[in-house]
PDB file of N, CA and C in Angstrom:
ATOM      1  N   UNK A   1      56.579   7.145  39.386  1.00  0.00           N
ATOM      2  CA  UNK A   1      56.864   7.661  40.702  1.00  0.00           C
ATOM      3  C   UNK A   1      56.433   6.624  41.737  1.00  0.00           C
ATOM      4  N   UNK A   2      56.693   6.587  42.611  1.00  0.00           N
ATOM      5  CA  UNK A   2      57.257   5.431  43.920  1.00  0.00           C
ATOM      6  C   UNK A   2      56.023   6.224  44.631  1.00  0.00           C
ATOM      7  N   UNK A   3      55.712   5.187  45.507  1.00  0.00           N
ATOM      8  CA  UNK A   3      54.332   5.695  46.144  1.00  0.00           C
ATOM      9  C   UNK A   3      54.501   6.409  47.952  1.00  0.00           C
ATOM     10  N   UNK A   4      56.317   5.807  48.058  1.00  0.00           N
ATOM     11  CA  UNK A   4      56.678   6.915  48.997  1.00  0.00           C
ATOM     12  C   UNK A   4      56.694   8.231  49.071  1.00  0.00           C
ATOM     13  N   UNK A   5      57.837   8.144  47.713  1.00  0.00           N
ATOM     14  CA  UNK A   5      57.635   9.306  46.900  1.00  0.00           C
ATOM     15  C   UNK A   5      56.562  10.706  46.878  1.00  0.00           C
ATOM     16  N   UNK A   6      55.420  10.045  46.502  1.00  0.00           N
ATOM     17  CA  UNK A   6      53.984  10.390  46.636  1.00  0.00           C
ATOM     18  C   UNK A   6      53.798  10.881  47.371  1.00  0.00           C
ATOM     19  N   UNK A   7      54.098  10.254  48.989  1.00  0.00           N
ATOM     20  CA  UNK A   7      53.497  10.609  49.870  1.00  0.00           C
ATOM     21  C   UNK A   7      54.012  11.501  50.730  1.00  0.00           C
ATOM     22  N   UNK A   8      55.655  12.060  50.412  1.00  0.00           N
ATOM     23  CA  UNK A   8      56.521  12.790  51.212  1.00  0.00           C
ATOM     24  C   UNK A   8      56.061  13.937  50.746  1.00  0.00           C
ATOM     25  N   UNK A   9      55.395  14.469  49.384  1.00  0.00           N
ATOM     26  CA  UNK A   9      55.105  15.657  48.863  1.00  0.00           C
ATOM     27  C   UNK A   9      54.220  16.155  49.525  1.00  0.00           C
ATOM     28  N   UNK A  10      53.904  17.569  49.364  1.00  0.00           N
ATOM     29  CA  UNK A  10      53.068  18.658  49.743  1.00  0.00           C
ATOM     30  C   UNK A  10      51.808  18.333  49.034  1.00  0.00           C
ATOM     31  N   UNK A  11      50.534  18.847  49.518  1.00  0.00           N
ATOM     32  CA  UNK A  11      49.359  18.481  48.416  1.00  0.00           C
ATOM     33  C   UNK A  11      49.315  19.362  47.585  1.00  0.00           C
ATOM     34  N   UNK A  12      49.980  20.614  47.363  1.00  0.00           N
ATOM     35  CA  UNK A  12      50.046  21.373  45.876  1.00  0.00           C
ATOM     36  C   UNK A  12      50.761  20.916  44.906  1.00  0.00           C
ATOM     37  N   UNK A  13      52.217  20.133  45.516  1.00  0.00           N
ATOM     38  CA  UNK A  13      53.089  19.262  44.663  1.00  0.00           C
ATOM     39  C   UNK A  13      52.278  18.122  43.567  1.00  0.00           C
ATOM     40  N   UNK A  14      51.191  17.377  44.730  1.00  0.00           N
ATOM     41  CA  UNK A  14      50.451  16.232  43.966  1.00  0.00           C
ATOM     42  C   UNK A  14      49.616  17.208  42.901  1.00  0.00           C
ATOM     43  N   UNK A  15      48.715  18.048  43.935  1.00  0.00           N
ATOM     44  CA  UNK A  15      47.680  18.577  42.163  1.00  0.00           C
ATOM     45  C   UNK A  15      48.575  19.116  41.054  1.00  0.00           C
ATOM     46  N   UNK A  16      49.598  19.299  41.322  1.00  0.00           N
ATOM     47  CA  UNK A  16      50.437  19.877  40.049  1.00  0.00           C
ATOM     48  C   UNK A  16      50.529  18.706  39.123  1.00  0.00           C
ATOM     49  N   UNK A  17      51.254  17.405  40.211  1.00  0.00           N
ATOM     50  CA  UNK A  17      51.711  16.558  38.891  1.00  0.00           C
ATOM     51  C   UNK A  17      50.304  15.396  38.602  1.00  0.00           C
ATOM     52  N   UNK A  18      49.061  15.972  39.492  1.00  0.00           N
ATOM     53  CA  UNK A  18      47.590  15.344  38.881  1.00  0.00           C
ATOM     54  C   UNK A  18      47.633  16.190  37.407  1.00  0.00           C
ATOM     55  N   UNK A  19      47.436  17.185  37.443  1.00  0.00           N
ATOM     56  CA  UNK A  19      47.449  18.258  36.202  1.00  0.00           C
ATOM     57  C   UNK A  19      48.426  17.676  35.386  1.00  0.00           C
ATOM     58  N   UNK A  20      49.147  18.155  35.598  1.00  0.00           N
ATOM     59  CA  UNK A  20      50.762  17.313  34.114  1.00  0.00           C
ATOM     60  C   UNK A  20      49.908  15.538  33.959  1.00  0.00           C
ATOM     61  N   UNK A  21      49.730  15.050  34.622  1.00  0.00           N
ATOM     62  CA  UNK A  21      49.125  13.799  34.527  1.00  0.00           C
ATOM     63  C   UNK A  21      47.443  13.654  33.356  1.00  0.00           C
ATOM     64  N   UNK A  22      46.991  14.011  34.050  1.00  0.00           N
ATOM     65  CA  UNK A  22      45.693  14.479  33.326  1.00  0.00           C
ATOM     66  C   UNK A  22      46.046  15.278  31.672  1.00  0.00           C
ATOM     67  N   UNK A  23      46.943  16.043  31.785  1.00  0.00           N
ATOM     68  CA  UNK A  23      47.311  16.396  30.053  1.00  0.00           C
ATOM     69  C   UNK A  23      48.054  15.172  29.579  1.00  0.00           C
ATOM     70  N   UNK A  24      48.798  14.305  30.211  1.00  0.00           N
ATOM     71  CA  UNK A  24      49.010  13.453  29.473  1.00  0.00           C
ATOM     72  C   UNK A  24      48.203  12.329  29.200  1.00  0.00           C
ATOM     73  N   UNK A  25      47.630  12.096  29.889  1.00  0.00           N
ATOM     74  CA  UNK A  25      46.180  11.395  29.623  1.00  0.00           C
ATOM     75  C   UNK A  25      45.609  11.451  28.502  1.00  0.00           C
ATOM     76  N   UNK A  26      45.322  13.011  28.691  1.00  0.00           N
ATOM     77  CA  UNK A  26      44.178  13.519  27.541  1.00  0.00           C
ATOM     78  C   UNK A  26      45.246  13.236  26.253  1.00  0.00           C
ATOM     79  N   UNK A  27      46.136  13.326  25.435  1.00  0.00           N
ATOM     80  CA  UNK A  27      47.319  13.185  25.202  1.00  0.00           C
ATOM     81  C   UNK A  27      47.234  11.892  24.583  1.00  0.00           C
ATOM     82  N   UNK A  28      47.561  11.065  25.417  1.00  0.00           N
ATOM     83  CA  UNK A  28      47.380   9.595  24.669  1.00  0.00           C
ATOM     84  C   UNK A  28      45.974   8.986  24.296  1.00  0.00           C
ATOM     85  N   UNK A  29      44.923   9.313  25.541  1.00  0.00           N
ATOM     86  CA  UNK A  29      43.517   9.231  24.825  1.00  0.00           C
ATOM     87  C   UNK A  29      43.550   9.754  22.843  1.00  0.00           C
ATOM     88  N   UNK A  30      43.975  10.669  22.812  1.00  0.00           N
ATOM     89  CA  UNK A  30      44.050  11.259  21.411  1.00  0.00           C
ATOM     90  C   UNK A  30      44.934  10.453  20.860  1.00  0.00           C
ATOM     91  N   UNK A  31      45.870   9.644  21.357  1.00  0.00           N
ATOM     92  CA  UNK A  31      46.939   8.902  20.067  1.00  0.00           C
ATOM     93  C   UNK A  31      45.778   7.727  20.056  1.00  0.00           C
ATOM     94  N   UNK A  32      45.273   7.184  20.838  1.00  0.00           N
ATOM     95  CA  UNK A  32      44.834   6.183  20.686  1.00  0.00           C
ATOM     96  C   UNK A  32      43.423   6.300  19.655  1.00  0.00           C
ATOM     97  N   UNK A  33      42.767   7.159  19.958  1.00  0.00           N
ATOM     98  CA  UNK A  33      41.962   7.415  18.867  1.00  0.00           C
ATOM     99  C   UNK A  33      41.878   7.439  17.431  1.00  0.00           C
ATOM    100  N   UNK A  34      43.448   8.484  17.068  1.00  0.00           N
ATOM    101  CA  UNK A  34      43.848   8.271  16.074  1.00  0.00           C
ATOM    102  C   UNK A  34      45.128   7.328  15.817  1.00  0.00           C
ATOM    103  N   UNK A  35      44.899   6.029  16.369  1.00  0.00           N
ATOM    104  CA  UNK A  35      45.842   5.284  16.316  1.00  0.00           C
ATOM    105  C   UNK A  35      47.087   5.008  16.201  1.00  0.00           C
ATOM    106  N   UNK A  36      47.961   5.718  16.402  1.00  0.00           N
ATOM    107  CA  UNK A  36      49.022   6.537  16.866  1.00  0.00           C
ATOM    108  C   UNK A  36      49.998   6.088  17.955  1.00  0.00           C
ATOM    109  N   UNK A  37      49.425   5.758  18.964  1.00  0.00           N
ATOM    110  CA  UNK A  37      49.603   4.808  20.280  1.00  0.00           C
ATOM    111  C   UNK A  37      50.576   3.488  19.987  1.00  0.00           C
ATOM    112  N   UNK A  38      51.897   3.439  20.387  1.00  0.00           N
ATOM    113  CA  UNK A  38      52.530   1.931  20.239  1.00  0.00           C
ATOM    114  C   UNK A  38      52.713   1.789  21.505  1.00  0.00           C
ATOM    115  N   UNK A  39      52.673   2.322  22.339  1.00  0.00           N
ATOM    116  CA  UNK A  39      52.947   1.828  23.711  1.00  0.00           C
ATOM    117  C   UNK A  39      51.721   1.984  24.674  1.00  0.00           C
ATOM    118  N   UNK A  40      50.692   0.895  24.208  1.00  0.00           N
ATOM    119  CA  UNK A  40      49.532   0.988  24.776  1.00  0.00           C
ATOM    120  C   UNK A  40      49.416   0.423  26.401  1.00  0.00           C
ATOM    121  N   UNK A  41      50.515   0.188  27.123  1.00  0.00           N
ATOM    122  CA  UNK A  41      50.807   0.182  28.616  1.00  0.00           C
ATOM    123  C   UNK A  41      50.618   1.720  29.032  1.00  0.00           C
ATOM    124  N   UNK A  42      51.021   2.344  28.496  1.00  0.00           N
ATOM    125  CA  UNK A  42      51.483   3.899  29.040  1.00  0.00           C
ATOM    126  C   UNK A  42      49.894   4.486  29.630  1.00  0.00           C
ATOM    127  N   UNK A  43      49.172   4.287  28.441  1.00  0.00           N
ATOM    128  CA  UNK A  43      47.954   4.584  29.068  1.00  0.00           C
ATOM    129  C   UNK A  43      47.548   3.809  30.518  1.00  0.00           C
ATOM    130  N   UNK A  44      47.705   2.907  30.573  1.00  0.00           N
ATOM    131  CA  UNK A  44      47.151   1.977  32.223  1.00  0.00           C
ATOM    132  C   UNK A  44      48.014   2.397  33.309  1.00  0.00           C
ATOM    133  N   UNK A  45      49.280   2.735  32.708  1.00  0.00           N
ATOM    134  CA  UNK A  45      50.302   3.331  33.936  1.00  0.00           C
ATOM    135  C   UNK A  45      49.854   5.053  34.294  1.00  0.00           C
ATOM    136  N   UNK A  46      49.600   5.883  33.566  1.00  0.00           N
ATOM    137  CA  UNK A  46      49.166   6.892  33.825  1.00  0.00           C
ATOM    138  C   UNK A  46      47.714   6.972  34.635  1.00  0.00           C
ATOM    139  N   UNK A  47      46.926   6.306  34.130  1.00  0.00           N
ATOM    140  CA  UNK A  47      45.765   5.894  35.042  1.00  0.00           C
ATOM    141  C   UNK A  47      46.126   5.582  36.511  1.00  0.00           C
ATOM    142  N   UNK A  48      46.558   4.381  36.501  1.00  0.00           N
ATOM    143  CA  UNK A  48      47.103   4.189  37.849  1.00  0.00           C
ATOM    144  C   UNK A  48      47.237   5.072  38.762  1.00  0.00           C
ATOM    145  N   UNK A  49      48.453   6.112  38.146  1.00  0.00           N
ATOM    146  CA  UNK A  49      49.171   6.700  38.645  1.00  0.00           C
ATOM    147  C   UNK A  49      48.177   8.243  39.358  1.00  0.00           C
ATOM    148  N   UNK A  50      47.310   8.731  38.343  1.00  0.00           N
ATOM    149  CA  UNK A  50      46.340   9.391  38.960  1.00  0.00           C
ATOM    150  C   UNK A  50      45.280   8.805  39.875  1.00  0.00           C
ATOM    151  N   UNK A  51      45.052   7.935  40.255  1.00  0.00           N
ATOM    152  CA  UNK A  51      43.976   7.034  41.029  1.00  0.00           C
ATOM    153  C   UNK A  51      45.074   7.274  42.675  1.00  0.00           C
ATOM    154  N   UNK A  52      46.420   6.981  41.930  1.00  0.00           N
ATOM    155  CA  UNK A  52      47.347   6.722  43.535  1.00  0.00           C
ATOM    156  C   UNK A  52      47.282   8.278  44.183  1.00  0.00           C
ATOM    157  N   UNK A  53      47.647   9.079  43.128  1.00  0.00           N
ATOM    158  CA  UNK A  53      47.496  10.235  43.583  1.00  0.00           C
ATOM    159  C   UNK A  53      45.995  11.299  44.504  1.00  0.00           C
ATOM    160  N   UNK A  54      45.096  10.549  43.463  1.00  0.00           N
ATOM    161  CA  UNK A  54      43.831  10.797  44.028  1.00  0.00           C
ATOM    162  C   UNK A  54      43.539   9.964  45.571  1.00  0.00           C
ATOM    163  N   UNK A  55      43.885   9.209  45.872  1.00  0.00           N
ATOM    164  CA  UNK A  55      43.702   8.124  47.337  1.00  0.00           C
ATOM    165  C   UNK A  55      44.905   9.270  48.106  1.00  0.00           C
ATOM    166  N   UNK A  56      45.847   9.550  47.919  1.00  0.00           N
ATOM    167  CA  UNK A  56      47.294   9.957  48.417  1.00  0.00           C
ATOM    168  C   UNK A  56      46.252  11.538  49.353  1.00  0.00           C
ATOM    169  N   UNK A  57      45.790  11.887  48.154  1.00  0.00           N
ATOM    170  CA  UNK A  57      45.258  13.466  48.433  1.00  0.00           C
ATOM    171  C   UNK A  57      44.192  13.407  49.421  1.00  0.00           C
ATOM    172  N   UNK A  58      42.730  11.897  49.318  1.00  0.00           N
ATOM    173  CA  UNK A  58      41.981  12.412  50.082  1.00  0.00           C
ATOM    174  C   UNK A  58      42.902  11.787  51.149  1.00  0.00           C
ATOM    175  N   UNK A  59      43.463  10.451  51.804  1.00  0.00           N
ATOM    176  CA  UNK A  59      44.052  10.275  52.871  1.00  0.00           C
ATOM    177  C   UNK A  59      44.682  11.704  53.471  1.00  0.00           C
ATOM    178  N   UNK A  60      45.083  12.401  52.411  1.00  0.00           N
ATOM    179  CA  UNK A  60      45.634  13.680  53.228  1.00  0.00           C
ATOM    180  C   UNK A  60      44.893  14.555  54.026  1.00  0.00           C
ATOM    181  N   UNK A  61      43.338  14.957  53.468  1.00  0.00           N
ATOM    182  CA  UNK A  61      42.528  15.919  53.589  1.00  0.00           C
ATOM    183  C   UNK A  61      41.797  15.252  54.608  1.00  0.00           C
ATOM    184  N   UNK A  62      41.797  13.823  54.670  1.00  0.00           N
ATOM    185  CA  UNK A  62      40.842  13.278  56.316  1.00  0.00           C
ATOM    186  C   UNK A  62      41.929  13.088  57.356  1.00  0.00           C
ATOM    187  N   UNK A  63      43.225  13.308  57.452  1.00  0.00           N
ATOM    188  CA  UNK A  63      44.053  13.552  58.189  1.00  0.00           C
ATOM    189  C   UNK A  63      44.120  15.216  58.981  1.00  0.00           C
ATOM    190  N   UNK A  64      43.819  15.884  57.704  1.00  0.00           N
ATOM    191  CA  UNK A  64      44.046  17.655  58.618  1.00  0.00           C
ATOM    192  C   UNK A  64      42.508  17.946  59.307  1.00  0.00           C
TER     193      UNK A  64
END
């Protein structure tokens, strides 16, 4: 997701797809454990992607 994207949403929109994010997390944490994991990018992109979301949310909450 595009970080415009991101930012046109509602903040219930973001904790939703923090949540779907975070299970997939947890998700590949577990392939990787049990070694399982071939697309070991996916994990750093999902990270990312909750960190953008997390900055997206408080910028929101010191705005209202």
């Amino acid at each position: 997701m595009n970080t415009k994207e991101m930012r046109a949403k509602s903040p219930e929109d973001l904790n939703k797809e923090l949540l779907e994010l975070r299970k997939a997390q947890f998700s590949l944490r577990m392939q990787v454990a049990t070694q399982q994991l071939t697309k070991t990018t996916e994990l750093g992109r999902v990270k990312r992607e909750i960190a953008q979301i997390k900055t997206i949310l408080t910028e929101k909450a010191r705005a209202a």
